[in-house]
Protein backbone atom coordinates (compact mmCIF):
# COMPACT_ATOMS: atom_id res chain seq x y z
CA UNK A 1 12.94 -13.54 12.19
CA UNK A 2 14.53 -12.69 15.55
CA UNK A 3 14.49 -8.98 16.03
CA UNK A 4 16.73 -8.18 18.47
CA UNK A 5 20.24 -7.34 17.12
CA UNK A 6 18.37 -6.89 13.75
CA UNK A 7 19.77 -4.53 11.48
CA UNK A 8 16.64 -1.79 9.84
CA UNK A 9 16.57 0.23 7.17
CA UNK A 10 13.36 2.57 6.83
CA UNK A 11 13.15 5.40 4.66
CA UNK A 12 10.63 8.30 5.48
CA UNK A 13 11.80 7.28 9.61
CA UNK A 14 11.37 10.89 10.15
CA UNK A 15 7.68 10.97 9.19
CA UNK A 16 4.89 10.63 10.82
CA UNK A 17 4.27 6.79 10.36
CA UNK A 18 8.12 6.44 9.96
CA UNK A 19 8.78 7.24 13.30
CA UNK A 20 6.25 5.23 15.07
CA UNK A 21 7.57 2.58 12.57
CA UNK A 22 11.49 2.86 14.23
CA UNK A 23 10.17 3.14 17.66
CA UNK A 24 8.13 -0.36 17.35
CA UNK A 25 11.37 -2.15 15.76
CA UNK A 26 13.69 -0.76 18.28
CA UNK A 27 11.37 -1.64 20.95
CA UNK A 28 11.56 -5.09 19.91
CA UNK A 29 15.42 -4.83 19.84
CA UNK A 30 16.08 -3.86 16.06
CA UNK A 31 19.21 -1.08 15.54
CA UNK A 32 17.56 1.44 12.46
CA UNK A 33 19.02 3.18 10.05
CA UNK A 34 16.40 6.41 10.01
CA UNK A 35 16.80 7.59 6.34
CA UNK A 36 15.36 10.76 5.22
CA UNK A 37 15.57 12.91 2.10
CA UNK A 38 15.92 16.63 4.10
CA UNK A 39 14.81 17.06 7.52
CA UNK A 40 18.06 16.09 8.68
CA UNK A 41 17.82 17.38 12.12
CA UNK A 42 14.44 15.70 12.46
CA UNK A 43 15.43 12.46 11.33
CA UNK A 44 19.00 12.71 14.22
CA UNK A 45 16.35 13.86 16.74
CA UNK A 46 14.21 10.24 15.58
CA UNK A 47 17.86 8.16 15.84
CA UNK A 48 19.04 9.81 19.09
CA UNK A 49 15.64 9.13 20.75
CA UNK A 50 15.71 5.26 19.87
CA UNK A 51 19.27 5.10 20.95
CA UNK A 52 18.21 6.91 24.29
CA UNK A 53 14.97 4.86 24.60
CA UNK A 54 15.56 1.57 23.46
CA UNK A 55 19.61 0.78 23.94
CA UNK A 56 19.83 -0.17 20.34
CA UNK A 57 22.16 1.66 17.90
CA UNK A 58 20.04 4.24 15.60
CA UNK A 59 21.77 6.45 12.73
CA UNK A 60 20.26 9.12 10.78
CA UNK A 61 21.26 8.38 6.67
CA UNK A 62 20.02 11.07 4.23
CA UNK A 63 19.24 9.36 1.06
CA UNK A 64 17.76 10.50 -2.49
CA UNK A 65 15.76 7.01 -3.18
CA UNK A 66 14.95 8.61 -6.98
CA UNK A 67 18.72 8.62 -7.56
CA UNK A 68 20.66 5.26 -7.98
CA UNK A 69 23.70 6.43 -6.58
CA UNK A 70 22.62 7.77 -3.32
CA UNK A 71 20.36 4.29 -2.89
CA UNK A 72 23.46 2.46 -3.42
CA UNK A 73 25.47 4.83 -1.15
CA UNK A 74 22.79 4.19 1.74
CA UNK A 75 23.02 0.80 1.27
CA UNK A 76 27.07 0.60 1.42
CA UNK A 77 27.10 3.13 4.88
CA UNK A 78 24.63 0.66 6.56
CA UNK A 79 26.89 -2.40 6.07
CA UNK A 80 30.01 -0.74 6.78
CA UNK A 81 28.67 0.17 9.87
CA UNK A 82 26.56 -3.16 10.79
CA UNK A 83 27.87 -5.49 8.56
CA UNK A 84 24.50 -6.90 7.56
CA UNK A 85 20.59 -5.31 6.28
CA UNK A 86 17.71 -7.63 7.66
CA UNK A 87 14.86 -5.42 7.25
CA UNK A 88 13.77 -2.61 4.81
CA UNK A 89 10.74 -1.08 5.07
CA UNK A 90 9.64 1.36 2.05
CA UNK A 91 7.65 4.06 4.32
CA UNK A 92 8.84 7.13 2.05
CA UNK A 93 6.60 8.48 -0.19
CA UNK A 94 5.65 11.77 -2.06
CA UNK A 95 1.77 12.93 -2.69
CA UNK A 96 -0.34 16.13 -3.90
CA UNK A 97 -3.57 16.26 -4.11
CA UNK A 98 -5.51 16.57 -8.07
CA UNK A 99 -8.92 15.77 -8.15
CA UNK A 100 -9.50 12.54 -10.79
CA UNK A 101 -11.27 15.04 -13.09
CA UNK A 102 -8.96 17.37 -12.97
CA UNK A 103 -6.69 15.64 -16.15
CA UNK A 104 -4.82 19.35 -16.71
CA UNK A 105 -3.90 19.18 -12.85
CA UNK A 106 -2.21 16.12 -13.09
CA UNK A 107 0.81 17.24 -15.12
CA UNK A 108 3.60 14.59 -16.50
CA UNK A 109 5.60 16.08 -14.16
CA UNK A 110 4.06 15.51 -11.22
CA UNK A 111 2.76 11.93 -12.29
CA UNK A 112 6.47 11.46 -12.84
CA UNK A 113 7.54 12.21 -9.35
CA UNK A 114 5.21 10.60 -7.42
CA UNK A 115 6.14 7.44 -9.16
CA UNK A 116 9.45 8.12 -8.63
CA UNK A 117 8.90 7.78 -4.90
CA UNK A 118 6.56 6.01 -4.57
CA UNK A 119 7.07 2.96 -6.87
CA UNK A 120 10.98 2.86 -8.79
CA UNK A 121 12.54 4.31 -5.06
CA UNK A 122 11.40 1.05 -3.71
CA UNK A 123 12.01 -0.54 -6.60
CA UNK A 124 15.77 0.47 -6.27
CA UNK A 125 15.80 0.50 -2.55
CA UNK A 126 14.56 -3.34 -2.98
CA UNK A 127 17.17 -4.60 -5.85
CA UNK A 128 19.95 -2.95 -3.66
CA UNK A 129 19.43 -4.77 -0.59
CA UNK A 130 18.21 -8.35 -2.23
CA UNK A 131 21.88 -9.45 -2.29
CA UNK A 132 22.91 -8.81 0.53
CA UNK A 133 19.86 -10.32 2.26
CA UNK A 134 20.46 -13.34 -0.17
CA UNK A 135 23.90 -13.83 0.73
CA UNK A 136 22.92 -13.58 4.38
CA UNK A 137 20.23 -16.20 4.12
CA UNK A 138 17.65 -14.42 5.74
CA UNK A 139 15.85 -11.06 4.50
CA UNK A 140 12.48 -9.10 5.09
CA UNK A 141 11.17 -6.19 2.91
CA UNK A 142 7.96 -4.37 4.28
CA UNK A 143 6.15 -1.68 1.65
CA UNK A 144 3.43 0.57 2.85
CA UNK A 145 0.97 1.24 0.18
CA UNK A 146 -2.46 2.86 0.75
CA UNK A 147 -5.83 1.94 0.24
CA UNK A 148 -5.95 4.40 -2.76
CA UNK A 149 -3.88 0.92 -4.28
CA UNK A 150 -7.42 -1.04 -4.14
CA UNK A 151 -9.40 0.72 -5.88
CA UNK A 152 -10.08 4.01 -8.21
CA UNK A 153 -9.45 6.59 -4.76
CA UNK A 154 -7.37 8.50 -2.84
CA UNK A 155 -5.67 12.14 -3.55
CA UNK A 156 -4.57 11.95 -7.30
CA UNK A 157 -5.05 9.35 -10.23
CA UNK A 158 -1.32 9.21 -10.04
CA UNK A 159 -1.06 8.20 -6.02
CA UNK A 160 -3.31 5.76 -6.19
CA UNK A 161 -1.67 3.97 -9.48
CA UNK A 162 1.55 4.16 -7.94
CA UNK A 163 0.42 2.25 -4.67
CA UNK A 164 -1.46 -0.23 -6.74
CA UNK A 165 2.04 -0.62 -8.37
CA UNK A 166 4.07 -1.25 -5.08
CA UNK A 167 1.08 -3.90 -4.17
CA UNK A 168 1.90 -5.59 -7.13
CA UNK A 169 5.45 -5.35 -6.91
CA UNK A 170 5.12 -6.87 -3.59
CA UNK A 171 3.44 -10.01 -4.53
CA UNK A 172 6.52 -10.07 -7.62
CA UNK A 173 9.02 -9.67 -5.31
CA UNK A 174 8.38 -12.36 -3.23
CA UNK A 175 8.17 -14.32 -6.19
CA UNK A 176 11.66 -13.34 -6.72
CA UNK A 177 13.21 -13.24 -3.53
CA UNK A 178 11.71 -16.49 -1.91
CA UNK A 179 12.70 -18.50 0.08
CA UNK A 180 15.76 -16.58 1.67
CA UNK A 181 13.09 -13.20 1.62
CA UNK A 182 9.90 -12.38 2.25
CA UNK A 183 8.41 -9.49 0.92
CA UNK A 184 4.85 -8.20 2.45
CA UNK A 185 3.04 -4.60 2.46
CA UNK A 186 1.08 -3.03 4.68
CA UNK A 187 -2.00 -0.72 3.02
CA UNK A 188 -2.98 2.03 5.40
CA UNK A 189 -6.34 3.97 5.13
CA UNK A 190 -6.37 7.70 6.31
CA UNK A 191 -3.73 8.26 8.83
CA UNK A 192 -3.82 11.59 10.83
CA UNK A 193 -0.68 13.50 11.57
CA UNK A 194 1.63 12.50 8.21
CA UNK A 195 3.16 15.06 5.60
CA UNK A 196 0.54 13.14 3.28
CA UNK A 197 -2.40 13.99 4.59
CA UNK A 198 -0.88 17.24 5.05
CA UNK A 199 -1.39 17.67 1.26
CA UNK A 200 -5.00 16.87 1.16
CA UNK A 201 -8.16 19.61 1.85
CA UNK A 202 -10.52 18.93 5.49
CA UNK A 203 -13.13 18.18 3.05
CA UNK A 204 -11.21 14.81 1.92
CA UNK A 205 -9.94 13.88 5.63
CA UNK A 206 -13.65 14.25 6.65
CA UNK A 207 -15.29 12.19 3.89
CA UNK A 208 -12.49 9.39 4.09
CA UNK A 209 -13.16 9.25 8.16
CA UNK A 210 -16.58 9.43 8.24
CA UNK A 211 -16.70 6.73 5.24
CA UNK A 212 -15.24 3.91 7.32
CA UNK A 213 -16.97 1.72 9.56
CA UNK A 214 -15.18 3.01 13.00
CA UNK A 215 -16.09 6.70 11.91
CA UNK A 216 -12.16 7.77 12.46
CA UNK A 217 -8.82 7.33 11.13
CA UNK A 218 -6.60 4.25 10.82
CA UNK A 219 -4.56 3.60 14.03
CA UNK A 220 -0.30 4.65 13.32
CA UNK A 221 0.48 2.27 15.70
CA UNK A 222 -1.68 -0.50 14.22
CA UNK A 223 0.42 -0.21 10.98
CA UNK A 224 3.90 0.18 13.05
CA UNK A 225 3.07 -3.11 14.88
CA UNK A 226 1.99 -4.70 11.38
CA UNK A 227 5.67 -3.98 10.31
CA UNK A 228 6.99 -6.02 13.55
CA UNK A 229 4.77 -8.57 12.89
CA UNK A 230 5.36 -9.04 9.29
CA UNK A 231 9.29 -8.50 9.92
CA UNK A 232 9.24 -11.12 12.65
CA UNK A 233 6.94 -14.20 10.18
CA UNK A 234 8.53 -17.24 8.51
CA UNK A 235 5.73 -18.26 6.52
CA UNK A 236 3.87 -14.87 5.66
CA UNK A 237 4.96 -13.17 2.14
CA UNK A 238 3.61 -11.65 -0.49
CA UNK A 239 0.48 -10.47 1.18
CA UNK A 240 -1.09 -6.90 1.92
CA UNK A 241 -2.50 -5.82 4.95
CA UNK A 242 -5.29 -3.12 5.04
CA UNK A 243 -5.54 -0.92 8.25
CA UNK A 244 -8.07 1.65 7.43
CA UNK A 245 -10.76 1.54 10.42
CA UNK A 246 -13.36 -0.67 8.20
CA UNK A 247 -13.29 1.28 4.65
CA UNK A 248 -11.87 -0.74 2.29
CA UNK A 249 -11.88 -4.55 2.18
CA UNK A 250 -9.47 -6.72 0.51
């Protein structure tokens, strides 16, 4: 698919992977929608550098992606504005860390909000745009996952079941979107410098960096140019792509 003109959406574009996410599709021409959930001012800071940068049009759009209405709201402002969603790309995500043995630590609560972000937001995020990409003819959806989706890992039992989910839901929704969309994910190992690994203790960064094969942290702007690439394919859906510096292979 032809990026430039392209109409993005990309929740979490004010995070740490988000941004470098909307600075690689408006480098390659794309206008993004930079949704967030709060950090407003962060996320019009994000828009009003592509804009400056790039010459492509770049809006901030806050957006609850738990709450059907405000998905559906997002979804509306963008093709008022546009006329059109190409891309979505399900960066936003919530995480705390809770040791696997710690079963008391990982209250129904919490389990319930990570999968609320993490798995039913882009479940909601995906059914609201897959008509409009239908009726256009043309469509790509790009989720980022985690390694903690491969295998028994990561910060909490519920993070890692709720990126195993949106791996799976991947390979179903290109089942169920194709031909007009392609769905793909990209499945990141430790990345440096996002409000995820914010929530998890030096002792976990160290192990998971010293664990892979490189000795350091997945690359940001690997992943970011992963998006483009997947974004820009005619023949590539339903697969997951794992950047994680040699640590986990798929």
């Amino acid at each position: 698919m032809e990026l430039k003109g392209a109409v993005a959406v990309v929740t979490g574009g004010n995070g740490g992977l988000g941004q470098r996410i909307c600075h690689a599709l408006a480098r390659a021409g794309a206008n993004v929608a930079v949704v967030y959930a709060e950090s407003r001012a962060e996320a019009e800071a994000v828009a009003g550098e592509l804009a400056t940068r790039y010459g492509v049009e770049a809006v901030a759009h806050r957006c609850d992606i738990t709450n059907e209405a405000s998905v559906a709201a997002l979804v509306d402002a963008v093709r008022q504005r546009h006329g059109r969603i190409d891309l979505l790309v399900n960066d936003a995500a919530y995480n705390k860390s809770v040791p696997f043995t710690d079963l008391d630590g990982l209250t129904i609560e919490l389990w319930e909000r990570i999968m609320a972000v993490n798995l039913t937001g882009p479940m909601r995020l995906t059914k609201a745009v897959a008509p409009v990409m239908k009726a256009q003819g043309r469509g790509r959806i790009v989720n980022i996952a985690s390694v903690a989706g491969l295998g028994p890992q990561g910060s909490s039992i519920a993070y890692a079941v709720s990126k195993a989910g949106l791996i799976h839901l991947t390979r179903c929704m290109a089942v169920a979107l194709a031909p007009e969309v392609l769905v793909n994910c990209v499945a990141p190992g430790l990345l440096e410098g996002t409000r995820a690994t914010a929530n998890l203790s030096p002792s976990q960064i160290e192990r998971s960096a010293s664990g892979a094969l490189l000795k350091r942290a997945a690359d940001k702007e690997d992943c970011a140019e992963m998006v483009v690439t997947m974004a820009r394919s005619e023949t590539m859906t339903g697969q997951t792509v794992v950047i994680d510096a040699g640590r986990v292979f798929h």
